[in-house]
Protein backbone atom coordinates (compact mmCIF):
# COMPACT_ATOMS: atom_id res chain seq x y z
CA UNK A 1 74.75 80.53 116.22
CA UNK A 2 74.92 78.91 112.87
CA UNK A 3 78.15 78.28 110.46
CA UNK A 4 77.26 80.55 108.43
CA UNK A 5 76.61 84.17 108.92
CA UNK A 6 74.70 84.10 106.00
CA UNK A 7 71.00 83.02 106.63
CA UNK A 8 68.07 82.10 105.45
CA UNK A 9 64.58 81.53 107.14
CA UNK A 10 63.79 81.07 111.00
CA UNK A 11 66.42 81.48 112.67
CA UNK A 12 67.23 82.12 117.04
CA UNK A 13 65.96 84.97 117.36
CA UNK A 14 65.83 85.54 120.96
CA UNK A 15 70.08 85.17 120.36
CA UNK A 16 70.25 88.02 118.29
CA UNK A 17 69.68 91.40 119.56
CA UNK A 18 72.19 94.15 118.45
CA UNK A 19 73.62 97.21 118.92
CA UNK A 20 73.21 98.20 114.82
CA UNK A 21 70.08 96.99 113.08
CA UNK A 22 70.69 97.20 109.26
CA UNK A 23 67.73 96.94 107.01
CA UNK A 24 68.66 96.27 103.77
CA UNK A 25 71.55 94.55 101.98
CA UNK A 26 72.64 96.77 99.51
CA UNK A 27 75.60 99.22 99.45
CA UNK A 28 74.39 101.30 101.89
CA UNK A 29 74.01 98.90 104.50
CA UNK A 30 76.99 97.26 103.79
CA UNK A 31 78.96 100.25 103.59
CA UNK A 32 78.19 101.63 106.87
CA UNK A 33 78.08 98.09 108.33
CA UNK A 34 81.96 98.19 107.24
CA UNK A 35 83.12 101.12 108.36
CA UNK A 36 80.97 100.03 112.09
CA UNK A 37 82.73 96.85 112.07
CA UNK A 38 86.34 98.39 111.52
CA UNK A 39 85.71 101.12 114.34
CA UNK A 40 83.88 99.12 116.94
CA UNK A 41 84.46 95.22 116.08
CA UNK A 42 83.02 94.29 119.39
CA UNK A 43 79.70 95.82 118.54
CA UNK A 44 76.53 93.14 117.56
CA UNK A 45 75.49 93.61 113.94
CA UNK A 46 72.42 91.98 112.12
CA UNK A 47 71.68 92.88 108.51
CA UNK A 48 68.56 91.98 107.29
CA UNK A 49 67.38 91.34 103.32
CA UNK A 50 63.70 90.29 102.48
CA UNK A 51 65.11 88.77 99.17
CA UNK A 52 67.63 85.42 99.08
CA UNK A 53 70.74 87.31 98.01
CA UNK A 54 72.90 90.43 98.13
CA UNK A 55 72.61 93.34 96.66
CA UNK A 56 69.85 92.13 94.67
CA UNK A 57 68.43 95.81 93.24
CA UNK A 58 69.80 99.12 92.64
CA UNK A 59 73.30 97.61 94.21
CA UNK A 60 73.58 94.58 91.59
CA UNK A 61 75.61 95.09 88.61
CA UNK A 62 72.85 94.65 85.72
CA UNK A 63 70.15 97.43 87.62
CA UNK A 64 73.07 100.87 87.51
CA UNK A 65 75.03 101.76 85.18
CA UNK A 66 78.63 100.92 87.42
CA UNK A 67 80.09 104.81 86.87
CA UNK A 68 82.41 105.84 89.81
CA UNK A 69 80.53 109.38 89.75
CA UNK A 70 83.53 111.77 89.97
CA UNK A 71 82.12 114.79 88.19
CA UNK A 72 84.45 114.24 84.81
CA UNK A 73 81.39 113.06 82.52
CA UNK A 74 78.73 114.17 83.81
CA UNK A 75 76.55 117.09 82.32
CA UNK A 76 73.44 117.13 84.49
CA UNK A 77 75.55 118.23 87.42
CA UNK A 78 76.35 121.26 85.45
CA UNK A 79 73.64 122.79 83.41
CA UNK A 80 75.63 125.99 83.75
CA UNK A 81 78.76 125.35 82.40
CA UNK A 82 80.66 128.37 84.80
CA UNK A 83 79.21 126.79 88.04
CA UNK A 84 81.33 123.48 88.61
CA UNK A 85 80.67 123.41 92.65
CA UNK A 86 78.34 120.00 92.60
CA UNK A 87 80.69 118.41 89.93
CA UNK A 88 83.44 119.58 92.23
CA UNK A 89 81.57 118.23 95.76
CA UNK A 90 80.65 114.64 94.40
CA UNK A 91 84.11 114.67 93.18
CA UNK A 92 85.92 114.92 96.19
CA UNK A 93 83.22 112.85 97.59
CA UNK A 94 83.89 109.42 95.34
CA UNK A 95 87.43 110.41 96.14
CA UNK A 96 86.43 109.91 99.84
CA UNK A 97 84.91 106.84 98.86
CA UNK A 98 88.11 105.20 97.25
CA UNK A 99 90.33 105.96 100.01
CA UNK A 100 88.30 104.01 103.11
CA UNK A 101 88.32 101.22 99.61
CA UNK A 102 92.03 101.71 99.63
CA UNK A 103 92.54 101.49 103.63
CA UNK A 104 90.24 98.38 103.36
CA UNK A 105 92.62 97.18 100.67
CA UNK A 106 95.93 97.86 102.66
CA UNK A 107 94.67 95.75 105.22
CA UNK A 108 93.80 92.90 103.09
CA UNK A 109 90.18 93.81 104.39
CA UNK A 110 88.84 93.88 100.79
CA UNK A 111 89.79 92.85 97.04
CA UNK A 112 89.69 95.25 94.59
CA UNK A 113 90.25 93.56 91.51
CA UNK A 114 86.60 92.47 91.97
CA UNK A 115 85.06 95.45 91.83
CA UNK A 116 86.94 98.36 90.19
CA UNK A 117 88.65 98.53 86.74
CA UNK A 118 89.84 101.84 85.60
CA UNK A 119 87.46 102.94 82.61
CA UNK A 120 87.99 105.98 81.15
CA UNK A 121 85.12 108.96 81.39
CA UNK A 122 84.07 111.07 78.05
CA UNK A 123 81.82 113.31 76.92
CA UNK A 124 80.95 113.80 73.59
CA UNK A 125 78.55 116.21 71.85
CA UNK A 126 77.16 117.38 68.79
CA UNK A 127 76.08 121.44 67.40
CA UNK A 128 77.79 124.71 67.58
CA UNK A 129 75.29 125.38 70.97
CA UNK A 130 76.48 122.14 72.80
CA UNK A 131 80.24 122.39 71.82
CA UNK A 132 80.32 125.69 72.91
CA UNK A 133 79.10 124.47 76.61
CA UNK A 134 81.34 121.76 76.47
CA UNK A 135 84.56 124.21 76.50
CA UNK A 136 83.44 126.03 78.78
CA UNK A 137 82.72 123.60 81.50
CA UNK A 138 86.07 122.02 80.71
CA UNK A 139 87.20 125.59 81.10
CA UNK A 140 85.87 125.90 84.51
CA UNK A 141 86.69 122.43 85.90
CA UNK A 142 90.03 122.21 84.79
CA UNK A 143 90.82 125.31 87.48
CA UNK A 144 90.08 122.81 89.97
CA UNK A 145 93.38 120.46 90.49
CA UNK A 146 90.64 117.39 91.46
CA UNK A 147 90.30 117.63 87.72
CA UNK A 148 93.57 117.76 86.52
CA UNK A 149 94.25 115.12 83.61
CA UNK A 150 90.65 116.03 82.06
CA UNK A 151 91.30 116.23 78.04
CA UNK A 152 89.62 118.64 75.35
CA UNK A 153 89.18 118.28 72.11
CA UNK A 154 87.05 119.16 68.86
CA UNK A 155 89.12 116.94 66.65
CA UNK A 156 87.25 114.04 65.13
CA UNK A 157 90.33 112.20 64.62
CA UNK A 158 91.92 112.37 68.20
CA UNK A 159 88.13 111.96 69.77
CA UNK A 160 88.00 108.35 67.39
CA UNK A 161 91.31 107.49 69.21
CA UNK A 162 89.74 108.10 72.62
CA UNK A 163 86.41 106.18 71.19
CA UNK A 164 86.54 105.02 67.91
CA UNK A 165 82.85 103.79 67.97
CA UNK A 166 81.76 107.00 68.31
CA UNK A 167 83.43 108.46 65.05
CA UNK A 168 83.34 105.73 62.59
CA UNK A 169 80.80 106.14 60.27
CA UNK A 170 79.61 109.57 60.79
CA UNK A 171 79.74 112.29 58.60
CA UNK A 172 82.44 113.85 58.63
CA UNK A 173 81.17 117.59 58.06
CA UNK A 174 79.41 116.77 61.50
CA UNK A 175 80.75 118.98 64.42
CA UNK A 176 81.29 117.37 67.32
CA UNK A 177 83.71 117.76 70.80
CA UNK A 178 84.44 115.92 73.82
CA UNK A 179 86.40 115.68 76.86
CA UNK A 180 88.38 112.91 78.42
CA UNK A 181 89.58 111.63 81.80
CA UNK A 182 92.10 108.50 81.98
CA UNK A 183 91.83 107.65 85.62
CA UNK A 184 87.77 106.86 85.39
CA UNK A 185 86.61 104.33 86.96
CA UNK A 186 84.10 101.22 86.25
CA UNK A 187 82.80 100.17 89.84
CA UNK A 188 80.74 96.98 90.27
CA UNK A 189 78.63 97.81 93.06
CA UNK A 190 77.45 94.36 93.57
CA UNK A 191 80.50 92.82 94.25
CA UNK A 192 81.64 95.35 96.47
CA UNK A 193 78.50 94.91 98.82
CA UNK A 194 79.65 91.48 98.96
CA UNK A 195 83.03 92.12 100.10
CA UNK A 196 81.98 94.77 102.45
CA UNK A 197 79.07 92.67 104.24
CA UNK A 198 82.25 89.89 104.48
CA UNK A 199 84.05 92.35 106.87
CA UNK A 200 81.28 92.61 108.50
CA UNK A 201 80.41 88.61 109.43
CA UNK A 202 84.43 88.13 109.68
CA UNK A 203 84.05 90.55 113.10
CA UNK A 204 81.19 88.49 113.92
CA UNK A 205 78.07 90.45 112.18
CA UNK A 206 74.97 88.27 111.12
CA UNK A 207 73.18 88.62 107.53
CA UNK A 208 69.64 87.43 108.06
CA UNK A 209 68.21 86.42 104.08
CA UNK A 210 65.10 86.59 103.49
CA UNK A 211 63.84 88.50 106.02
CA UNK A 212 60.82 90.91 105.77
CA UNK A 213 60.78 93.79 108.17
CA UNK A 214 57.18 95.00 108.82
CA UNK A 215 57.16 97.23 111.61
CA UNK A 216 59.55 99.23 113.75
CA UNK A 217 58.50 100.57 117.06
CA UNK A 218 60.99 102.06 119.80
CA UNK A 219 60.38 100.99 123.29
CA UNK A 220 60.16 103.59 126.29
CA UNK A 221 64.02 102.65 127.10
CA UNK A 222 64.95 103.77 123.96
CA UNK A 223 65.55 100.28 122.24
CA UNK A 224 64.10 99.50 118.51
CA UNK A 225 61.86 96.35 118.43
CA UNK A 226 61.98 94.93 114.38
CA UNK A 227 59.12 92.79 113.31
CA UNK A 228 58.55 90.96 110.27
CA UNK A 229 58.22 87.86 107.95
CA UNK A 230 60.76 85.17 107.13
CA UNK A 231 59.12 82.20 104.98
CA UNK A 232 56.11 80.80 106.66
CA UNK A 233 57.18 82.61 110.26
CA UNK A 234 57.85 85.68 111.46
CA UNK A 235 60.77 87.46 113.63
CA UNK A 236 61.60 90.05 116.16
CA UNK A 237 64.46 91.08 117.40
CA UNK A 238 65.88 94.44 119.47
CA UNK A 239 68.36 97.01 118.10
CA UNK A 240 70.02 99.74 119.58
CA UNK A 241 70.31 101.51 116.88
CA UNK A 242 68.75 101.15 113.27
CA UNK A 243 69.96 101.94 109.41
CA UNK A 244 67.05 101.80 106.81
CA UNK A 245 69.12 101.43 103.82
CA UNK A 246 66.29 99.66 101.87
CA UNK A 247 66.04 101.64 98.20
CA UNK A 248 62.94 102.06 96.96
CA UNK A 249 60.66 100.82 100.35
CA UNK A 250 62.91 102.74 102.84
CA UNK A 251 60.15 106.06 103.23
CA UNK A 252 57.21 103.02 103.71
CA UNK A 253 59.87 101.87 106.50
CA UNK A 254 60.18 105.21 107.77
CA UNK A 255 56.65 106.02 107.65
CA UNK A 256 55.87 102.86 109.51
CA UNK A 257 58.08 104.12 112.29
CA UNK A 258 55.96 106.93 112.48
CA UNK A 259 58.96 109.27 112.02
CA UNK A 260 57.76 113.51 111.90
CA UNK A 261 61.05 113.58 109.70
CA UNK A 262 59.55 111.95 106.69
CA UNK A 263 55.89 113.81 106.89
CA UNK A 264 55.25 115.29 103.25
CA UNK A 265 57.91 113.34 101.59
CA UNK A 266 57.05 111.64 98.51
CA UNK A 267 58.31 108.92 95.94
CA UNK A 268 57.65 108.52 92.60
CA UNK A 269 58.42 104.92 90.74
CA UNK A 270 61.38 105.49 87.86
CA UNK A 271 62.56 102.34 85.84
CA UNK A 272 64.96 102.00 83.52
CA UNK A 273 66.08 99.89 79.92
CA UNK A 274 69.46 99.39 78.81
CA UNK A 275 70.49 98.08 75.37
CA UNK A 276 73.17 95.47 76.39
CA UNK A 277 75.89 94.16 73.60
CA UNK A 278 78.56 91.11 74.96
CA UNK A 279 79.83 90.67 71.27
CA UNK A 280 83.75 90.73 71.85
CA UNK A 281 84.57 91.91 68.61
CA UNK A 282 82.73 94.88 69.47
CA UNK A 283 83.17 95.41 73.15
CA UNK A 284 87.18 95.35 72.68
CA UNK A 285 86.76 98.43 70.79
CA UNK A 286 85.34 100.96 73.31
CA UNK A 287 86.84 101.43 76.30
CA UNK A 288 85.24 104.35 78.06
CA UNK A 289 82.42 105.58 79.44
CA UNK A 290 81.01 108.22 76.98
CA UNK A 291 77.84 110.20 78.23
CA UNK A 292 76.41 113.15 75.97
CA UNK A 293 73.40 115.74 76.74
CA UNK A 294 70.08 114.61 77.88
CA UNK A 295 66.56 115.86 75.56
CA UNK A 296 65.00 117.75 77.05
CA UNK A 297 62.66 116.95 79.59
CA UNK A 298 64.76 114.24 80.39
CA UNK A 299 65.13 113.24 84.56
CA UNK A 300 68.97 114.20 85.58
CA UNK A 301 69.55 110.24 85.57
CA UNK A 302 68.09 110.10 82.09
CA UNK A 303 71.77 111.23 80.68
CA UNK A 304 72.32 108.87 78.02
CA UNK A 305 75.73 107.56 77.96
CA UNK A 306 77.34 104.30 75.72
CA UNK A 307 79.46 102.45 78.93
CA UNK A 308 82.18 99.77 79.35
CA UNK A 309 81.17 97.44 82.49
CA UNK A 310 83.43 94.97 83.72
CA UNK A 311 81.12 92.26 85.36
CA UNK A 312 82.29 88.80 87.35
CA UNK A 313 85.37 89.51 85.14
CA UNK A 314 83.69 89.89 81.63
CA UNK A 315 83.55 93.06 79.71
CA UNK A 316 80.26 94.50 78.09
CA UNK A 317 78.76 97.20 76.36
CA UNK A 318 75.68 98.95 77.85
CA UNK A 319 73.65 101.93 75.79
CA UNK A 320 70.62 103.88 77.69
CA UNK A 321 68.94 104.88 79.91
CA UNK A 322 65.34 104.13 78.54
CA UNK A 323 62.18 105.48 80.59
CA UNK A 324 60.38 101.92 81.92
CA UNK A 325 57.09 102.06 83.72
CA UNK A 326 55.72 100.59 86.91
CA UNK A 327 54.35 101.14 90.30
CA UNK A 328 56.98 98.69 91.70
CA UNK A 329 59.47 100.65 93.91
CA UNK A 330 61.79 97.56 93.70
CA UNK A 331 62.48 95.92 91.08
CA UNK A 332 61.27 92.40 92.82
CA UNK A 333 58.32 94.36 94.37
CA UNK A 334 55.05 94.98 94.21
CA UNK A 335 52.26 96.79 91.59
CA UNK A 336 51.00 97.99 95.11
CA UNK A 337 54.76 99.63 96.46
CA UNK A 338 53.88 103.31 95.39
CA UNK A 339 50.73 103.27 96.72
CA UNK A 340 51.48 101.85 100.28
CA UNK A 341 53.84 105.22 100.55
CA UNK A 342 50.37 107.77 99.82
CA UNK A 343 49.62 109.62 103.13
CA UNK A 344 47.22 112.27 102.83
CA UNK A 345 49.96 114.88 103.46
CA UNK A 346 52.05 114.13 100.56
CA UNK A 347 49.34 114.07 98.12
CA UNK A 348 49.87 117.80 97.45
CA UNK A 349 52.96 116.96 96.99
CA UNK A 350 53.43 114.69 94.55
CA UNK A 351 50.71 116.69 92.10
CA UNK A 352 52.76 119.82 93.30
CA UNK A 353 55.80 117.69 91.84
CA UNK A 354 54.04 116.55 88.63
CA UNK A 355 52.21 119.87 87.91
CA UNK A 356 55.65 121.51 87.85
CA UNK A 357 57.23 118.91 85.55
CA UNK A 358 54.81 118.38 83.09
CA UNK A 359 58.06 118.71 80.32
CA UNK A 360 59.40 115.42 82.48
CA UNK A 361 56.07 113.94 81.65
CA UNK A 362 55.72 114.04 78.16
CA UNK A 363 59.42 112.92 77.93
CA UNK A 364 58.63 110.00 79.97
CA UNK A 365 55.37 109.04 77.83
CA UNK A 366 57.31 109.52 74.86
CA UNK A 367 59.77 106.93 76.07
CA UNK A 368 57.30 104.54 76.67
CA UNK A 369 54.99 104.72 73.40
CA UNK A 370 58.51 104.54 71.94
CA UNK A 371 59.11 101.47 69.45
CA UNK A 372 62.41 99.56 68.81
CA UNK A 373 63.57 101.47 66.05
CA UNK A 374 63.50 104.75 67.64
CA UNK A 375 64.97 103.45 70.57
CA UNK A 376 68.02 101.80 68.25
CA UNK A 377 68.52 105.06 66.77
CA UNK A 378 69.14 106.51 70.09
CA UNK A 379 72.32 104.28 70.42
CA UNK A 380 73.35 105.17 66.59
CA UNK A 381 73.70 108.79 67.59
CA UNK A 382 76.68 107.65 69.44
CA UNK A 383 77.47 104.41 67.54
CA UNK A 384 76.62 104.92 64.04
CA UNK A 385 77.33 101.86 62.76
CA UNK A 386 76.02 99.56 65.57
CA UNK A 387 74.18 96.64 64.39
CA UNK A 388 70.89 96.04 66.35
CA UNK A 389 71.31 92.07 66.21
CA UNK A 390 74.32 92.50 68.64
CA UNK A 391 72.19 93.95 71.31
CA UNK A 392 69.73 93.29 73.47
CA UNK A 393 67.33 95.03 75.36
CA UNK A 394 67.33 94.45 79.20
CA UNK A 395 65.18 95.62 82.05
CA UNK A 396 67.46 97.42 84.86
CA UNK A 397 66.12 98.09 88.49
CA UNK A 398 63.73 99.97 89.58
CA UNK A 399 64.27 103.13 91.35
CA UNK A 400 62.53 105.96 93.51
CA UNK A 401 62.74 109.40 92.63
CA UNK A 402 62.64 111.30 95.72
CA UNK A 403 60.12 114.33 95.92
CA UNK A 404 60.72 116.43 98.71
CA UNK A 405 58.03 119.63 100.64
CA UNK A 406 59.37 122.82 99.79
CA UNK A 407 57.77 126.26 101.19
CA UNK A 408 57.97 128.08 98.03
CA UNK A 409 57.22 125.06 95.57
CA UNK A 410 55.09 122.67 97.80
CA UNK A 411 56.88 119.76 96.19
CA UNK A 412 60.20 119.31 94.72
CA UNK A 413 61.57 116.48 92.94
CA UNK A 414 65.15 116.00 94.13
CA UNK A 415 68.23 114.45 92.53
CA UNK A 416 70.44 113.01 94.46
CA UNK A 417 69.80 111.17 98.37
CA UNK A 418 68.56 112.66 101.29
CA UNK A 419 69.71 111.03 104.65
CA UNK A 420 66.54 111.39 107.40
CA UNK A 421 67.93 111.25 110.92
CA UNK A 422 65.11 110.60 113.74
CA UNK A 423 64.41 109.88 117.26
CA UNK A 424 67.50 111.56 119.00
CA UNK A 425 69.65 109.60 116.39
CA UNK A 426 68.68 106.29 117.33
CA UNK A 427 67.15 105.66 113.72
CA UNK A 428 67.82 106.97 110.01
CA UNK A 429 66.95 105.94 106.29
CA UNK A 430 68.19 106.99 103.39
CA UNK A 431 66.00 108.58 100.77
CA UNK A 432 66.85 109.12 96.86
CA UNK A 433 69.23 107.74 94.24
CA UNK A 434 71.96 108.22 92.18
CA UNK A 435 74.84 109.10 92.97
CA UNK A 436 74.22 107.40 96.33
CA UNK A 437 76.26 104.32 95.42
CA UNK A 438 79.38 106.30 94.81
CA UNK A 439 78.73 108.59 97.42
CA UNK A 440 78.17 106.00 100.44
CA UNK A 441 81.01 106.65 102.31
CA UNK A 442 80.85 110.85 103.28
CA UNK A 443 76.88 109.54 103.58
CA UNK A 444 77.80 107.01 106.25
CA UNK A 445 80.31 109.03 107.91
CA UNK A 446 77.61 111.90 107.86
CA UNK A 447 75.55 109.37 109.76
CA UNK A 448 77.80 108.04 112.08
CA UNK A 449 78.57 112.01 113.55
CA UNK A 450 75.10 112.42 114.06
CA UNK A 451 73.85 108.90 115.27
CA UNK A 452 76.33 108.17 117.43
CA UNK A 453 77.99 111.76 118.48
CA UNK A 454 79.71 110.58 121.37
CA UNK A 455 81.80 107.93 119.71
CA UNK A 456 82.02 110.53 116.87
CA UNK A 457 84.03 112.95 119.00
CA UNK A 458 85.77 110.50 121.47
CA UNK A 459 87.62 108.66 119.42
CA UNK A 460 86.24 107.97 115.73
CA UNK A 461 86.55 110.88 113.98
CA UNK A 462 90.31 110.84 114.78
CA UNK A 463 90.76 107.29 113.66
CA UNK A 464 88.65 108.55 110.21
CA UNK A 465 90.81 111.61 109.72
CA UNK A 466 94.04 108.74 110.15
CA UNK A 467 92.52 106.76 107.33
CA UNK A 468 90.89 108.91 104.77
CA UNK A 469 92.16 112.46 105.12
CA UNK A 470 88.87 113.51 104.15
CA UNK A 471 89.36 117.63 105.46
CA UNK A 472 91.99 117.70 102.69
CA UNK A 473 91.18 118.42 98.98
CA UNK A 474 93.10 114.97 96.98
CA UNK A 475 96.38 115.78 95.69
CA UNK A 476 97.81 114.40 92.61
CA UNK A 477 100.13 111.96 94.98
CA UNK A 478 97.33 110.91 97.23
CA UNK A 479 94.82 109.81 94.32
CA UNK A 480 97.51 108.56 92.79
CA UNK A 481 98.25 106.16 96.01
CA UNK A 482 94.79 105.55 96.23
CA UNK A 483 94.69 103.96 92.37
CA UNK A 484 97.39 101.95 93.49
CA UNK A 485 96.22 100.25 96.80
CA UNK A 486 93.14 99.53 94.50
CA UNK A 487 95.04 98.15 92.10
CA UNK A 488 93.48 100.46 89.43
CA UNK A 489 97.41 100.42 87.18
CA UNK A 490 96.74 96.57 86.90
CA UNK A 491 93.65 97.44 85.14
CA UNK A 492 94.39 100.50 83.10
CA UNK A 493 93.78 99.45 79.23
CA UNK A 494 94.24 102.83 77.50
């Protein structure tokens, strides 16, 4: 074996067959790589990554917009403002998330000051109709205690003290409310693949760069034979078991395993553009996260929101989402990606999808015929006074929209991820997007009961249960712990 568990090119293959095959080295990968190497550290894993670096698409810092998704800020999982049960489950998910973070922490497994900062979470809207929502939803999610510390209030002068930015220059006859949680969170994603994939080479885990995978076939004895490109040469190696945790390409990947799982499924190509400002002067001045209502039509990832992000230690301002266009499923892929995932049984499908979201449509072409000054005066309906020669327009990643078959509506486009378990659990992908990132832990865990059951029930589960006390909703002493082992306090600048 080399020095480094970090590689690049050809490499001795015929020394590296595994128990875990991990395709993909983003979050997901890395995540459940972790949590693998923590249970079983005597277990062979390989990650594989067909670009030169880490977490180089949805995962990296610049291509998401770094929210801890706890359900305080936002609105699209709550269009009725009386039904707070998805704000409620990806709550207590995220909180599931921080405390394996935390246990990884304790153990000296994992840094958190290079990933987290505590960022507050706001929403703030505008009209007598959206107001009125507003109260109510903070009505109904304040009866849950995972939301206790969440703030109210239709005062323009207390909601400039939460996020001056906002306020300042608007008129003052304008009404307007919002709601507030302290303990948000800004999460760098990026970072915190990097640390995670680090446990997993310290217990003896490879991470194969630049590495193509082209086919997947499992063997009559069950084992998983990888094939692929790396530079001028190509590779194959054996897995036990195999994660396809590749974004955008992971239903080609699962299609190419020929998995009945994945028949019908669908993906449609959504990019994104984020106004980006780094001016000091400026950025010291918000400190929040402040998402309002999407227009209508608008995707449920379209929420626009004006965020703090704490990257490699410097603090910026980001403003957006704006609709992008492409037929690249990654953001280093191909004009050919989409097309590569066409089968003739998802072609229904995806005009079943498209038929029934023609509103979606004409939001998205209206995005894109769009010109600079309407997209600036997106960002001025939460930042009046923002001056467009401190920001800059940058390209994010490039993300697939997951369209699913559905009886009654032949094809459903579906927020969230879907995790596709095949083959008696020797192979799964995960389909989808946001709020996957912040999610990744219940996903992984999800997998590892049904993957690998026997483990699962022998001896895992209990060692799980030790760590995260995930049966139990968070109390206010437990979260509380789990700020501090991430050293959250440290970075609290209310």
């Amino acid at each position: 074996m080399s020095s480094t568990p970090f590689d690049t090119g050809q490499s001795l293959y015929e020394e590296l067959d595994a128990d875990v095959i991990l395709i993909g080295g983003g979050i997901m990968s890395a995540t459940l790589g972790s949590i693998l190497a923590v249970l079983q550290p005597d277990w062979r894993i390989i990650m594989l990554e067909k670009t030169h670096g880490l977490a180089t698409e949805s995962s990296g810092p610049w291509n998401n917009a770094g929210t801890g998704h706890s359900g305080y800020c936002e609105l699209n999982y709550m269009p009725d403002p009386a039904d707070g049960r998805k704000a409620t489950t990806i709550a207590r998910q995220f909180h599931l998330s921080r405390r394996w973070w935390a246990h990884l922490a304790r153990t000296g497994l994992l840094d958190p000051s290079t990933f987290i900062h505590t960022v507050p979470h706001m929403d703030v809207v505008f009209g007598a109709d959206d107001i009125d929502y507003l109260r109510k939803r903070f009505e109904t999610l304040t009866r849950d205690p995972v939301f206790d510390g969440l703030e109210y209030s239709d005062d323009p002068a207390t909601i400039g003290g939460w996020a001056p930015l906002t306020v300042e220059g608007r008129d003052r006859d304008e009404p307007m409310a919002a709601t507030r949680h302290a303990d948000g969170t800004d999460v760098d994603f990026g970072a915190l693949t990097a640390g995670l994939t680090r446990i997993v080479t310290d217990a003896g885990g490879r991470v194969l760069l630049g590495h193509d995978v082209r086919s997947l076939r499992r063997a009559a004895d069950g084992i998983w034979t990888i094939r692929g490109k790396a530079g001028r040469g190509r590779f194959e190696l054996r897995g036990r078991r195999v994660f396809v945790g590749a974004g955008g390409m992971a239903l080609r990947l699962l299609q190419r395993a020929h998995l009945p799982e994945v028949r019908g499924y669908a993906v449609l190509p959504v990019g994104a553009a984020f106004y980006r400002c780094s001016t000091p002067a400026v950025v010291a001045r918000h400190d929040a996260k402040v998402y309002g209502q999407a227009d209508i039509g608008a995707p449920p990832m379209s929420v626009p929101h004006l965020d703090k992000r704490v990257i490699d230690g410097t603090e910026h301002l980001l403003f957006g989402p704006y609709a992008t266009f492409s037929t690249k499923l990654l953001k280093n892929g191909r004009p050919t990606d989409f097309f590569t995932t066409l089968r003739w049984h998802n072609l229904h499908v995806i005009a079943a999808a498209l038929i029934q979201n023609l509103s979606l449509m004409r939001y998205l072409i209206s995005e894109l015929v769009a010109g600079p000054r309407k997209k600036f005066a997106k960002l001025q309906r939460f930042y009046p006074t923002a001056d467009v020669r401190q920001w800059q327009l940058v390209f994010a990643g490039q993300r697939a929209q997951l369209v699913t078959p559905d009886r009654r509506r032949i094809g459903v486009l579906q927020q969230g991820t879907e995790l596709v378990v095949g083959d008696g659990g020797s192979i799964a992908g995960l389909l989808g997007a946001s709020p996957g990132a912040s999610t990744a832990v219940p996903i992984m865990l999800d997998l590892l009961e049904r993957c690998f059951p026997d483990e699962w029930h022998t001896s895992w589960s209990r060692i799980v249960t030790d760590v995260v006390d995930g049966d139990v909703p968070p109390s206010d002493d437990s979260v509380a712990a789990t700020a501090i082992a991430l050293g959250l306090d440290a970075g609290r600048r209310r």
